[in-house]
PDB file of N, CA and C in Angstrom:
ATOM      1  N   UNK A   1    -134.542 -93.228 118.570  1.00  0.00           N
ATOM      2  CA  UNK A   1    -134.094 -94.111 119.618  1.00  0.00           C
ATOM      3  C   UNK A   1    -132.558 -94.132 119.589  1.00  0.00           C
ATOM      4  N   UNK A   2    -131.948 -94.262 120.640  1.00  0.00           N
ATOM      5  CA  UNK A   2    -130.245 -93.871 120.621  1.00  0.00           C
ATOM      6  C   UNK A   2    -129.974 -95.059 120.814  1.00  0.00           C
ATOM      7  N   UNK A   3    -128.831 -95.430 119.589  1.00  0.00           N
ATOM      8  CA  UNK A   3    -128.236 -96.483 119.567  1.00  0.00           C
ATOM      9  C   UNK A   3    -126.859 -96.574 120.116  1.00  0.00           C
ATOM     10  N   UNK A   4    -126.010 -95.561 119.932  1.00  0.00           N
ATOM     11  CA  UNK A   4    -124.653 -94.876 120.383  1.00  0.00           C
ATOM     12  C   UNK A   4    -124.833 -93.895 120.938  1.00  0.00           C
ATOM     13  N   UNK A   5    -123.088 -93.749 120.678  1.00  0.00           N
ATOM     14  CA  UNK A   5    -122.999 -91.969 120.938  1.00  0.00           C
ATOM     15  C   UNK A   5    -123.025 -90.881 119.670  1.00  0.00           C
ATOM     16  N   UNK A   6    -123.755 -90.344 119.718  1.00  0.00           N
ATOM     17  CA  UNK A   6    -124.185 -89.505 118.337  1.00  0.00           C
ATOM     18  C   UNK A   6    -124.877 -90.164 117.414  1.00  0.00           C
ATOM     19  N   UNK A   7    -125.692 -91.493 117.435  1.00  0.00           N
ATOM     20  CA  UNK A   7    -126.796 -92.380 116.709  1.00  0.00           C
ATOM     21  C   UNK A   7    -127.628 -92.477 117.382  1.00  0.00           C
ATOM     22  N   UNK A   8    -128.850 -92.188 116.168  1.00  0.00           N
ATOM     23  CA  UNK A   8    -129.553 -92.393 116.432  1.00  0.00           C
ATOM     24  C   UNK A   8    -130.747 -93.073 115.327  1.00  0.00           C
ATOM     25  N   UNK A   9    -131.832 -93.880 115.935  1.00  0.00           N
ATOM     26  CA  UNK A   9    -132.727 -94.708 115.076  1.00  0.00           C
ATOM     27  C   UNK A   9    -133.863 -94.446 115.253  1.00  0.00           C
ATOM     28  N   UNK A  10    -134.861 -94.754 114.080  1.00  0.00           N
ATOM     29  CA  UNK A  10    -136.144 -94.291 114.603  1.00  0.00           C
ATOM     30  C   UNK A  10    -136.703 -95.690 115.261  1.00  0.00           C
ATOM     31  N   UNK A  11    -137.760 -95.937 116.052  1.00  0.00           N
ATOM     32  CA  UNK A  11    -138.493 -97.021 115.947  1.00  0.00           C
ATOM     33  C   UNK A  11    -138.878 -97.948 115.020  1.00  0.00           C
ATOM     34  N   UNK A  12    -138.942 -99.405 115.332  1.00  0.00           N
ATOM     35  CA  UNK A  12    -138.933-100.011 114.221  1.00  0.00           C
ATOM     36  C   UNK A  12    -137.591 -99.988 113.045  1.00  0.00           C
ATOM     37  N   UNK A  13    -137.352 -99.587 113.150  1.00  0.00           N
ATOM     38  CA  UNK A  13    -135.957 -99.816 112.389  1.00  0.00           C
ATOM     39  C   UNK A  13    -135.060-100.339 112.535  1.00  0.00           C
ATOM     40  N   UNK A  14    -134.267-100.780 111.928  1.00  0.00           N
ATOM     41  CA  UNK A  14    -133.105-101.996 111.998  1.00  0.00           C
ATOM     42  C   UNK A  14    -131.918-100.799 111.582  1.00  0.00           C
ATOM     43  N   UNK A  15    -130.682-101.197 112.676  1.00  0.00           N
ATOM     44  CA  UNK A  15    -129.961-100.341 112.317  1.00  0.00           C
ATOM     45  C   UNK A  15    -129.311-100.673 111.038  1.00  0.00           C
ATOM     46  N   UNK A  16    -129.348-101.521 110.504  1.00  0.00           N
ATOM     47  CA  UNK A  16    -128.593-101.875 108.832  1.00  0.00           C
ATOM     48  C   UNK A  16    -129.191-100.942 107.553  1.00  0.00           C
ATOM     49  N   UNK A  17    -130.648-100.975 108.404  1.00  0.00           N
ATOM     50  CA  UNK A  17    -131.199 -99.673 107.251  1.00  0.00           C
ATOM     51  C   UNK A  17    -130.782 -98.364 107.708  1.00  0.00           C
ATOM     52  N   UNK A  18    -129.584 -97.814 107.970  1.00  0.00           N
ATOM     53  CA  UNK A  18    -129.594 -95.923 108.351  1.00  0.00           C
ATOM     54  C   UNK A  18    -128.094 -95.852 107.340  1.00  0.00           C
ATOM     55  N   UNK A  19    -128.717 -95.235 107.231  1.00  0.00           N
ATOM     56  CA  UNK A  19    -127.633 -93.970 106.827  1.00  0.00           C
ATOM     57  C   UNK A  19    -127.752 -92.760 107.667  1.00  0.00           C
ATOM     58  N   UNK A  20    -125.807 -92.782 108.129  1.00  0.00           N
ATOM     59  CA  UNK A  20    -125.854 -91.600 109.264  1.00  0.00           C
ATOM     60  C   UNK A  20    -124.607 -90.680 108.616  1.00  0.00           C
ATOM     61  N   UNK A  21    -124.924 -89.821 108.524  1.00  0.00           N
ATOM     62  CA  UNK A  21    -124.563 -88.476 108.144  1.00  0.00           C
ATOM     63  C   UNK A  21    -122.623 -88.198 109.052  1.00  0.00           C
ATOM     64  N   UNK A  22    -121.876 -87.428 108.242  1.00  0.00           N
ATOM     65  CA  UNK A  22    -120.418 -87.352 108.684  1.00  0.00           C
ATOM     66  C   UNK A  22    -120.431 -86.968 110.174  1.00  0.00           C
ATOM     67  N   UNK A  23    -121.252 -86.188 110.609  1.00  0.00           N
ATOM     68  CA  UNK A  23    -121.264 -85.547 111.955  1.00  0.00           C
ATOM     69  C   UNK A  23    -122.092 -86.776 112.793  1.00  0.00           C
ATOM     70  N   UNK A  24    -122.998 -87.596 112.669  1.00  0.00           N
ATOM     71  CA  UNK A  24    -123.376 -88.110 113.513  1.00  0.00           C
ATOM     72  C   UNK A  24    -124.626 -87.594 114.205  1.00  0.00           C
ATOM     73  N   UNK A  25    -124.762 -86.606 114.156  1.00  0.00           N
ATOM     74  CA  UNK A  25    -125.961 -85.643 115.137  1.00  0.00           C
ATOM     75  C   UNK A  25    -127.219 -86.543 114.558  1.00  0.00           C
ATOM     76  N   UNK A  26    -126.930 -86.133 113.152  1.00  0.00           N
ATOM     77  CA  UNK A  26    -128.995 -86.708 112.753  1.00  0.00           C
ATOM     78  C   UNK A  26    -128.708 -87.711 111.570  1.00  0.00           C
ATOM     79  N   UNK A  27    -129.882 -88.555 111.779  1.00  0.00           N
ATOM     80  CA  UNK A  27    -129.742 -89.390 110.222  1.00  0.00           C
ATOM     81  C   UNK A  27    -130.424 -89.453 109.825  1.00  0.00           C
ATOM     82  N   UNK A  28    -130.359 -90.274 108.869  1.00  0.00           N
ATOM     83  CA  UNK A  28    -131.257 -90.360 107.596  1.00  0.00           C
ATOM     84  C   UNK A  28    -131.558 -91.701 107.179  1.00  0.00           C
ATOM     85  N   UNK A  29    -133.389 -92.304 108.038  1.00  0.00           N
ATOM     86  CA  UNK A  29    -133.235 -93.641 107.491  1.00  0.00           C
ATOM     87  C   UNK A  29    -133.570 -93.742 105.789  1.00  0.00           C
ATOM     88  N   UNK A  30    -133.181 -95.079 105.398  1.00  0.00           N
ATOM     89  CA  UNK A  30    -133.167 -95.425 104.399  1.00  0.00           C
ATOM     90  C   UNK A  30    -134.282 -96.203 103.970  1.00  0.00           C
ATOM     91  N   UNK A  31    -135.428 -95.874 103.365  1.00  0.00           N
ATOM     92  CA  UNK A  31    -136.932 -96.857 103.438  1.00  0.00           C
ATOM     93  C   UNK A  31    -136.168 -97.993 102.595  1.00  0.00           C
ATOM     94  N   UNK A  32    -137.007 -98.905 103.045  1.00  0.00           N
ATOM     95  CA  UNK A  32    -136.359-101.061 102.574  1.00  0.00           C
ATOM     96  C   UNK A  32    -137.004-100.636 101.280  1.00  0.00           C
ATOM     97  N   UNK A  33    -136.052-101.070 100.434  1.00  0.00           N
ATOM     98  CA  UNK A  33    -136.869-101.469  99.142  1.00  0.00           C
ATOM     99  C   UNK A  33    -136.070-102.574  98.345  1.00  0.00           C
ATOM    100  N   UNK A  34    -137.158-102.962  98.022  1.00  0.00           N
ATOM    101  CA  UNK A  34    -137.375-104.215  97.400  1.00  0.00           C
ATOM    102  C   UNK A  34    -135.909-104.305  96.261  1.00  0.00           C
ATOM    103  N   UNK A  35    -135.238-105.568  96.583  1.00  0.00           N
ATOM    104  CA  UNK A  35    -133.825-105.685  95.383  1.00  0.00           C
ATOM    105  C   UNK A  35    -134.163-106.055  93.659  1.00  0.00           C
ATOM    106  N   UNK A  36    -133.609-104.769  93.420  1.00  0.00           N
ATOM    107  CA  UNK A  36    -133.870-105.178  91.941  1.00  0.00           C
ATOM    108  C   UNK A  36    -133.673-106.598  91.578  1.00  0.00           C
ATOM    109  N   UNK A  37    -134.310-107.005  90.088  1.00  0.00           N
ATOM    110  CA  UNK A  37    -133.827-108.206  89.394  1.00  0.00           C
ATOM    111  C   UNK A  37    -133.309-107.829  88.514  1.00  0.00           C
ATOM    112  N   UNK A  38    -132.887-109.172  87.565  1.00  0.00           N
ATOM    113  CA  UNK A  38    -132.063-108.896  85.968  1.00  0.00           C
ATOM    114  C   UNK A  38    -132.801-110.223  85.634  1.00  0.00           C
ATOM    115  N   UNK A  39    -134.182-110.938  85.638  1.00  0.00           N
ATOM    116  CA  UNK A  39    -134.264-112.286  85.128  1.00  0.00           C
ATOM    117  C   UNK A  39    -134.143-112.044  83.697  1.00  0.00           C
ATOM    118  N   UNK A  40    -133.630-113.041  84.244  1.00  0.00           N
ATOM    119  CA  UNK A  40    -133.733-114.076  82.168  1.00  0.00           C
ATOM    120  C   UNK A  40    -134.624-115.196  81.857  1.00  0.00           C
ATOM    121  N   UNK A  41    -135.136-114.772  80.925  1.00  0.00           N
ATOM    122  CA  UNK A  41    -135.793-116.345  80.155  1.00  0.00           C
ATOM    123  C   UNK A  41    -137.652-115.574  80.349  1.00  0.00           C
ATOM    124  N   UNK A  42    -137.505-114.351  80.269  1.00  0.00           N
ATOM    125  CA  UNK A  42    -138.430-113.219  79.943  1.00  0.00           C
ATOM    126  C   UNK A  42    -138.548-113.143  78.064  1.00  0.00           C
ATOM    127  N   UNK A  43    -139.496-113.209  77.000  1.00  0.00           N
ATOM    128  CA  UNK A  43    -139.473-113.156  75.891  1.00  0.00           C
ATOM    129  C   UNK A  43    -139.005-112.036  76.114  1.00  0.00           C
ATOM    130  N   UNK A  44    -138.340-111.299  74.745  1.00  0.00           N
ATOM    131  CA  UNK A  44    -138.200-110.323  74.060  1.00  0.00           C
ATOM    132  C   UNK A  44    -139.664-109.338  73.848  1.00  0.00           C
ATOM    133  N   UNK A  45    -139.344-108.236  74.480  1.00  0.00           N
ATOM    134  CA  UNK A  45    -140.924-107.727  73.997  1.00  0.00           C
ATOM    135  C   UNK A  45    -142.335-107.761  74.397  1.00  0.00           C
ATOM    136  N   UNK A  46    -142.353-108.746  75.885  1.00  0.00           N
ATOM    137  CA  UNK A  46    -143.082-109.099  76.403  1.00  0.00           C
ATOM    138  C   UNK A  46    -142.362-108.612  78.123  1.00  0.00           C
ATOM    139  N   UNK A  47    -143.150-107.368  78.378  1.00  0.00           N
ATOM    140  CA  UNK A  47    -142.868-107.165  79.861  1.00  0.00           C
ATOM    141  C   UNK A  47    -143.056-107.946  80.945  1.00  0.00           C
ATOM    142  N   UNK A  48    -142.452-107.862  81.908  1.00  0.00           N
ATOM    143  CA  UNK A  48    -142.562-109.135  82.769  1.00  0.00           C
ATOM    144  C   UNK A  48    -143.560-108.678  83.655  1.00  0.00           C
ATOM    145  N   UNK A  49    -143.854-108.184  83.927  1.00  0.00           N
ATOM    146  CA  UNK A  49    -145.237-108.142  84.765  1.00  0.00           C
ATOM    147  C   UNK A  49    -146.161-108.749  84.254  1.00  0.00           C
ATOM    148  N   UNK A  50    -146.571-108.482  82.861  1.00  0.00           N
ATOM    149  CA  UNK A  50    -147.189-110.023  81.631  1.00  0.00           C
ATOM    150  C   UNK A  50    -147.134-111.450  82.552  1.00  0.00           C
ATOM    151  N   UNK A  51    -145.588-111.697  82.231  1.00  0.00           N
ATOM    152  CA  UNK A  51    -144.842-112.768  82.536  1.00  0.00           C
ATOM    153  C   UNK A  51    -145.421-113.285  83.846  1.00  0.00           C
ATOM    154  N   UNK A  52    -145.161-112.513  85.084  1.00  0.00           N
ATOM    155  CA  UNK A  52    -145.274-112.553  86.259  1.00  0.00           C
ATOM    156  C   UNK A  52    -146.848-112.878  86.471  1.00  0.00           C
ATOM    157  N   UNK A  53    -147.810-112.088  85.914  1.00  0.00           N
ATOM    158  CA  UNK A  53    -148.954-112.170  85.791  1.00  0.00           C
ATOM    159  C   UNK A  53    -149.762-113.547  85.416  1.00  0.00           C
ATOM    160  N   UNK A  54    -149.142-114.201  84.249  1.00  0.00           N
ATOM    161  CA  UNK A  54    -149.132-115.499  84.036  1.00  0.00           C
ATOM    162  C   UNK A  54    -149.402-116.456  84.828  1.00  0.00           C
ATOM    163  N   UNK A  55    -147.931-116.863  85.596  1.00  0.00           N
ATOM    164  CA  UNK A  55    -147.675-117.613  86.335  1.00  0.00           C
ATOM    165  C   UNK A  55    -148.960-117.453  87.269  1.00  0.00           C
ATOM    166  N   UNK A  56    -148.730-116.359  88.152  1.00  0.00           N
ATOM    167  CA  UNK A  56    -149.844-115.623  88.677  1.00  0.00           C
ATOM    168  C   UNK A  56    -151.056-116.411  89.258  1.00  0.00           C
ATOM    169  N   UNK A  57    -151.857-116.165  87.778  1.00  0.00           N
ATOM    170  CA  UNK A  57    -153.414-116.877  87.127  1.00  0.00           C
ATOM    171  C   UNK A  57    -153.264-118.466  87.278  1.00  0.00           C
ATOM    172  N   UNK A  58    -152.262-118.776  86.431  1.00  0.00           N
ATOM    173  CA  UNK A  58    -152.009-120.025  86.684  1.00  0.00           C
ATOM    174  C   UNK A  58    -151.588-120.887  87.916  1.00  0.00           C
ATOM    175  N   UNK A  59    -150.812-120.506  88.767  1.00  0.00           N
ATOM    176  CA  UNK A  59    -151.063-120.511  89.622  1.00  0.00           C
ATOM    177  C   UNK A  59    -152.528-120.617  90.692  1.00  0.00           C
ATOM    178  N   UNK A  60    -153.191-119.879  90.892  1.00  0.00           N
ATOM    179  CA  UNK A  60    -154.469-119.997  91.063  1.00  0.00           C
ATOM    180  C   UNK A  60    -155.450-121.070  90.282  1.00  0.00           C
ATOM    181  N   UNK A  61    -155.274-121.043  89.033  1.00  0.00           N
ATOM    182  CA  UNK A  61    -155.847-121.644  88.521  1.00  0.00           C
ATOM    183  C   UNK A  61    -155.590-123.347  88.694  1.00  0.00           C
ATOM    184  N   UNK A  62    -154.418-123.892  89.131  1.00  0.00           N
ATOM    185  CA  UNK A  62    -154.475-125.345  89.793  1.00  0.00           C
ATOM    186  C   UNK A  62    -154.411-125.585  91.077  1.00  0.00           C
ATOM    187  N   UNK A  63    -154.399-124.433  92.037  1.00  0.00           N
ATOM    188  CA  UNK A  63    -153.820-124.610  93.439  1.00  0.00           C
ATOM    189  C   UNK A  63    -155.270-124.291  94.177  1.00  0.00           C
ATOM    190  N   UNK A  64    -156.162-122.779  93.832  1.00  0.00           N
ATOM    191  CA  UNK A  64    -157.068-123.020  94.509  1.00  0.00           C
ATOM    192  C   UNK A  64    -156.808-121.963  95.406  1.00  0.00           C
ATOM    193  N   UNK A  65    -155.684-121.461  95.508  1.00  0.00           N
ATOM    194  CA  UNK A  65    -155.210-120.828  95.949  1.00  0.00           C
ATOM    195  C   UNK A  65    -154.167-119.299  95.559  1.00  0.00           C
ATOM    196  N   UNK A  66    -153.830-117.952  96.106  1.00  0.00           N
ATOM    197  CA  UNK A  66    -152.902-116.838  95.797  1.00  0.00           C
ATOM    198  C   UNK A  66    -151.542-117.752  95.910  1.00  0.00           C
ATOM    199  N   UNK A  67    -150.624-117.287  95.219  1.00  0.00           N
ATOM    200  CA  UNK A  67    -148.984-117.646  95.566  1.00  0.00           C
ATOM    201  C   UNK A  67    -148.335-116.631  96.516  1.00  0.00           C
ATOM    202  N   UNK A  68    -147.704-117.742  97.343  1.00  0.00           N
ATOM    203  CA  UNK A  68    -146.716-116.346  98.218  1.00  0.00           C
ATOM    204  C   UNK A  68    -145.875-116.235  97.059  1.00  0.00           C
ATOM    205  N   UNK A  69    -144.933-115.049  97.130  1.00  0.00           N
ATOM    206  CA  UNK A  69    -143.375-114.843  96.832  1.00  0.00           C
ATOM    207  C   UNK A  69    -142.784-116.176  96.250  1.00  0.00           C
ATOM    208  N   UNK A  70    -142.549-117.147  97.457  1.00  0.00           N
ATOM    209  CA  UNK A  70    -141.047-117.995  97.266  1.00  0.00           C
ATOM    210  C   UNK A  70    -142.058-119.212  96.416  1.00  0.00           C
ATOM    211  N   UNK A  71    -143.423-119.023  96.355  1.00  0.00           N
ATOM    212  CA  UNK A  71    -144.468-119.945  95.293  1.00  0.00           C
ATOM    213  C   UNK A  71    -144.116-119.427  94.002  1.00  0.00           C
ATOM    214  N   UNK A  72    -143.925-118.199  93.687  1.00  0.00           N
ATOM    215  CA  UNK A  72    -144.390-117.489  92.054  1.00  0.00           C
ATOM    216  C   UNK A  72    -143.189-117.925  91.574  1.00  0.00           C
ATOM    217  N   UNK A  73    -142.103-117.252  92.706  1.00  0.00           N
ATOM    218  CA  UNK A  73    -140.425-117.333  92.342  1.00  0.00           C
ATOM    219  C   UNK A  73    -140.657-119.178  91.575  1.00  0.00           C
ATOM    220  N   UNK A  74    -140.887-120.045  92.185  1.00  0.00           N
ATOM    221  CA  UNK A  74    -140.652-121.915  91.585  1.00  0.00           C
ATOM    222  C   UNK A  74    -141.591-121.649  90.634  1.00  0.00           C
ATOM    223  N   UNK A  75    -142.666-120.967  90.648  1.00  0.00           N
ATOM    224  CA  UNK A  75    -143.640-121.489  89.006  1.00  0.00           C
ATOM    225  C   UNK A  75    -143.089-120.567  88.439  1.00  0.00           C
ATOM    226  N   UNK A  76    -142.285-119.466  88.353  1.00  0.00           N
ATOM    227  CA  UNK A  76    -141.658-118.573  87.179  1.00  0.00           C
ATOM    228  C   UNK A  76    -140.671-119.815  86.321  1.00  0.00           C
ATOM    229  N   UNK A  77    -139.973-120.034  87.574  1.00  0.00           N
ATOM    230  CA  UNK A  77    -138.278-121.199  87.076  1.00  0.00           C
ATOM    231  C   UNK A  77    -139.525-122.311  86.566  1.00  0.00           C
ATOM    232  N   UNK A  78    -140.582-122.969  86.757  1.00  0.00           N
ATOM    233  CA  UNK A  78    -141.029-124.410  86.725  1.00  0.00           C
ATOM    234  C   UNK A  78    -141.569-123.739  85.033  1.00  0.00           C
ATOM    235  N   UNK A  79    -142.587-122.724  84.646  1.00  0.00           N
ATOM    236  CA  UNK A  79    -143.444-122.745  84.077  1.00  0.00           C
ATOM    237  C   UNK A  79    -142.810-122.413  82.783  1.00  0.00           C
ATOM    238  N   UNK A  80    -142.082-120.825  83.175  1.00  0.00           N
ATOM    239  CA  UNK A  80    -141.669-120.202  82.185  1.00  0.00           C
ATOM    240  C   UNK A  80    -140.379-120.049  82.008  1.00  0.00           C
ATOM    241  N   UNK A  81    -139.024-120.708  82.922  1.00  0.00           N
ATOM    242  CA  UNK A  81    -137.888-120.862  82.699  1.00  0.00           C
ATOM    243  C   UNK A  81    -137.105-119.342  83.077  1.00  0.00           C
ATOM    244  N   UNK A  82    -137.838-118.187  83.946  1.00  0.00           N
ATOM    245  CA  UNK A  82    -137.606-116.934  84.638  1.00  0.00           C
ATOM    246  C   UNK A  82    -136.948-117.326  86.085  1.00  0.00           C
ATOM    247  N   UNK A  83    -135.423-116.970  85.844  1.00  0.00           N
ATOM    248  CA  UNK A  83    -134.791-117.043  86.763  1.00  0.00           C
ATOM    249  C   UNK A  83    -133.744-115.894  87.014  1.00  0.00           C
ATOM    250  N   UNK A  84    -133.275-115.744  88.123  1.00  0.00           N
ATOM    251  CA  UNK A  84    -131.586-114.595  87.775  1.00  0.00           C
ATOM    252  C   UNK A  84    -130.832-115.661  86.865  1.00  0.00           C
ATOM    253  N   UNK A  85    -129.783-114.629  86.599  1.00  0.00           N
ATOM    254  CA  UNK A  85    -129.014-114.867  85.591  1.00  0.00           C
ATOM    255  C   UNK A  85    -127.979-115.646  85.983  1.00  0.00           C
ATOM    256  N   UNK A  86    -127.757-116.582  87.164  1.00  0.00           N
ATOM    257  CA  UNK A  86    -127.411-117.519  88.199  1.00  0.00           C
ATOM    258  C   UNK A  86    -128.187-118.661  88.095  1.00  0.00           C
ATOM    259  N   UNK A  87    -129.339-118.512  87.820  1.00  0.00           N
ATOM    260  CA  UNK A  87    -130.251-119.791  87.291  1.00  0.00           C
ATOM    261  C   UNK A  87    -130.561-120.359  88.427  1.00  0.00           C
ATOM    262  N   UNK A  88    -130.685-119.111  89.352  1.00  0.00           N
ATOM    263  CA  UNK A  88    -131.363-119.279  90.949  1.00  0.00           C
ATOM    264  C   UNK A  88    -132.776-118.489  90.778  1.00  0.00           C
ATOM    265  N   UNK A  89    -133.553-119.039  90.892  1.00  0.00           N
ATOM    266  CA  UNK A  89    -134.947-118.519  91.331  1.00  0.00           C
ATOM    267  C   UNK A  89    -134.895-116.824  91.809  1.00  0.00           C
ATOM    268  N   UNK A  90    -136.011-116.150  90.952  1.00  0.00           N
ATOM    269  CA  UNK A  90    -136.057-114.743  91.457  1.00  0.00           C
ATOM    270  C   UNK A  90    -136.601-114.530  93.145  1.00  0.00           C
ATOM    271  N   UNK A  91    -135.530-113.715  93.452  1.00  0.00           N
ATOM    272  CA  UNK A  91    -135.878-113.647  95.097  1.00  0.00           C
ATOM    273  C   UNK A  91    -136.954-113.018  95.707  1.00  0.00           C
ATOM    274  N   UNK A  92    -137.168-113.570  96.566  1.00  0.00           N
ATOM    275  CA  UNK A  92    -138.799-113.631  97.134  1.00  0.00           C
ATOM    276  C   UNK A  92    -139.040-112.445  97.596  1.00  0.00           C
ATOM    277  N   UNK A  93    -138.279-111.239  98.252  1.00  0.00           N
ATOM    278  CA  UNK A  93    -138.152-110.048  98.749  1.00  0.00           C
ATOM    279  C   UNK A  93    -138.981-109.028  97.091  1.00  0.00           C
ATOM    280  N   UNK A  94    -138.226-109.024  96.397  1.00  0.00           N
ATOM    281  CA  UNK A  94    -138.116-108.860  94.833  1.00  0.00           C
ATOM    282  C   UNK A  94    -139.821-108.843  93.815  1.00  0.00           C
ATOM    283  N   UNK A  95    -140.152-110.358  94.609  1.00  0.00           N
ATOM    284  CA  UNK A  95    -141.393-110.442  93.966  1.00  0.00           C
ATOM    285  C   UNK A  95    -142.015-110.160  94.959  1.00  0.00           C
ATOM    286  N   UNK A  96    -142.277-110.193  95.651  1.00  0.00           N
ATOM    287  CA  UNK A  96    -142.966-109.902  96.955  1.00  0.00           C
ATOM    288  C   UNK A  96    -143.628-108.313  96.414  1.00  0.00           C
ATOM    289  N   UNK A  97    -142.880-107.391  95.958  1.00  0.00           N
ATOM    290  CA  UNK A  97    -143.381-106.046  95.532  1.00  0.00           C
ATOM    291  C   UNK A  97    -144.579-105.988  94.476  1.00  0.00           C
ATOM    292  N   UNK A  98    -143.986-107.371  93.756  1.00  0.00           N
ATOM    293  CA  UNK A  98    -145.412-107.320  92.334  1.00  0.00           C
ATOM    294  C   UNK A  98    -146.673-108.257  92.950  1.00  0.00           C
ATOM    295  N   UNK A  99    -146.808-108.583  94.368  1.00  0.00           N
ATOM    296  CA  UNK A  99    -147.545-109.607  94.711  1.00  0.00           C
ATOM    297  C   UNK A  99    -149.179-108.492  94.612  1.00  0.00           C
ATOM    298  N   UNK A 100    -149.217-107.589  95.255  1.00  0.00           N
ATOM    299  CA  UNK A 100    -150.232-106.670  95.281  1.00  0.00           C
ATOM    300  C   UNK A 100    -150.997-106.326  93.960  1.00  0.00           C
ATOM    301  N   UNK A 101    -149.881-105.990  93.239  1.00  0.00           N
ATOM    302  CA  UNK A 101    -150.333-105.680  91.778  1.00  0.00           C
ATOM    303  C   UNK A 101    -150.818-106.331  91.335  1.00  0.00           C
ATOM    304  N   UNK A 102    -150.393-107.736  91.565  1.00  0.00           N
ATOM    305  CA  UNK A 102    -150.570-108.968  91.000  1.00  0.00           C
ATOM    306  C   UNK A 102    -152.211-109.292  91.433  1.00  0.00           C
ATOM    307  N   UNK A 103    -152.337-109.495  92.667  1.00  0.00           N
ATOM    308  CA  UNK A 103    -153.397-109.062  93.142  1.00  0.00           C
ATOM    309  C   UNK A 103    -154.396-108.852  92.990  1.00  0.00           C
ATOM    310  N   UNK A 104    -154.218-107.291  92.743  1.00  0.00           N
ATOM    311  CA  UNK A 104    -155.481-106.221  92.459  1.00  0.00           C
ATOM    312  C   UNK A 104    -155.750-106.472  90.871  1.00  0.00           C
ATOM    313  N   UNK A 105    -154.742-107.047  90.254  1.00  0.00           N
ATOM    314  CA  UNK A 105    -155.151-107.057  88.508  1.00  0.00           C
ATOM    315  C   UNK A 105    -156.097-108.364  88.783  1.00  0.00           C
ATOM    316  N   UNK A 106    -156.061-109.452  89.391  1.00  0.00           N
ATOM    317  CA  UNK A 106    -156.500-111.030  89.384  1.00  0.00           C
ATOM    318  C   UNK A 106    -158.176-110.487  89.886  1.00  0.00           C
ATOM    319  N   UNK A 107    -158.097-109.771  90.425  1.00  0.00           N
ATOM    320  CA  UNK A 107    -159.024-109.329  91.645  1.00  0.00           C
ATOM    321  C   UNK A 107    -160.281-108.747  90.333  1.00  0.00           C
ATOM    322  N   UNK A 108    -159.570-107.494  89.848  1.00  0.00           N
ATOM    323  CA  UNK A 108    -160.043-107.112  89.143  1.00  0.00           C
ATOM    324  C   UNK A 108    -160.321-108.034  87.436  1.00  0.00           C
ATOM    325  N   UNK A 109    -159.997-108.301  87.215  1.00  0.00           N
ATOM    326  CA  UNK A 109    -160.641-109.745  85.984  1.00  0.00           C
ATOM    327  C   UNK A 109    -161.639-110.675  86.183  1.00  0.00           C
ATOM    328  N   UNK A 110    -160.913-110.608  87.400  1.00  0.00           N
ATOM    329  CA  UNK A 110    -162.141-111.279  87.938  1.00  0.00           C
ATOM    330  C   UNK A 110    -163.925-111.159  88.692  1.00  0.00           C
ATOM    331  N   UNK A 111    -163.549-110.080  88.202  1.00  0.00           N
ATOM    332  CA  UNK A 111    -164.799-108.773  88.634  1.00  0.00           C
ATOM    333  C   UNK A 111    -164.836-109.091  90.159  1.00  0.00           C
ATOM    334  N   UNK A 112    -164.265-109.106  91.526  1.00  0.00           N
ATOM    335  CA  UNK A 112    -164.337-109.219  92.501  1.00  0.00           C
ATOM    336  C   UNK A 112    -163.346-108.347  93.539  1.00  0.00           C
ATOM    337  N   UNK A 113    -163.304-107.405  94.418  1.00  0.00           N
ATOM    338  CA  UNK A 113    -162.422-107.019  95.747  1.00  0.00           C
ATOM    339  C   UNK A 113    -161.680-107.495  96.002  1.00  0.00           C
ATOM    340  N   UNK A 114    -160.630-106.856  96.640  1.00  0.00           N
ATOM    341  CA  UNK A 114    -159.783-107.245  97.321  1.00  0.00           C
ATOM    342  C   UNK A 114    -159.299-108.799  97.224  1.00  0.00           C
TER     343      UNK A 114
END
């Protein structure tokens, strides 16, 4: 889709995601991915997907309910003291990637689909 002169976008795309090449002729989108973290207040030795997983279960286990994102992000900071290193809540974009995993592991323990 032509955004300029010599740009161009595919559908669905936001022009903030392209990367366009010195000449302009063709580009190259950039697939969204998810912003790394650096939390802290992760044990030593204990991977955070563990961690994440936790909350997770627990989660479920008083609500009755899956956690969105900006849910796991407050029971990480509430439960287990997992925050950036700003001591701002891990961002919801961020977790949003382990939500599936998260997911399919709960899913699966639980001997049940999807």
């Amino acid at each position: 889709m032509p955004v300029g002169p010599g740009r161009v976008r595919a559908l669905g795309q936001a022009p903030e995601s392209e990367q366009h090449t010195r000449a302009g002729a063709a580009t190259a989108v950039v697939d969204a991915v998810a912003p790394e973290a650096d939390p802290v207040g992760i044990p030593d030795g204990v991977p955070r997907e563990e961690v994440y997983f936790a909350a997770y279960r627990r989660f479920i286990a008083e609500r009755g309910n899956r956690p969105s994102a900006p849910q796991l992000s407050q029971a990480l900071q509430k439960w287990h003291g997992v925050t950036n290193r700003d001591g701002t809540p891990l961002d919801d974009a961020y977790l949003h990637s382990y939500l599936r995993e998260l997911r399919d592991r709960y899913s699966a323990e639980m001997g049940v689909s999807g």
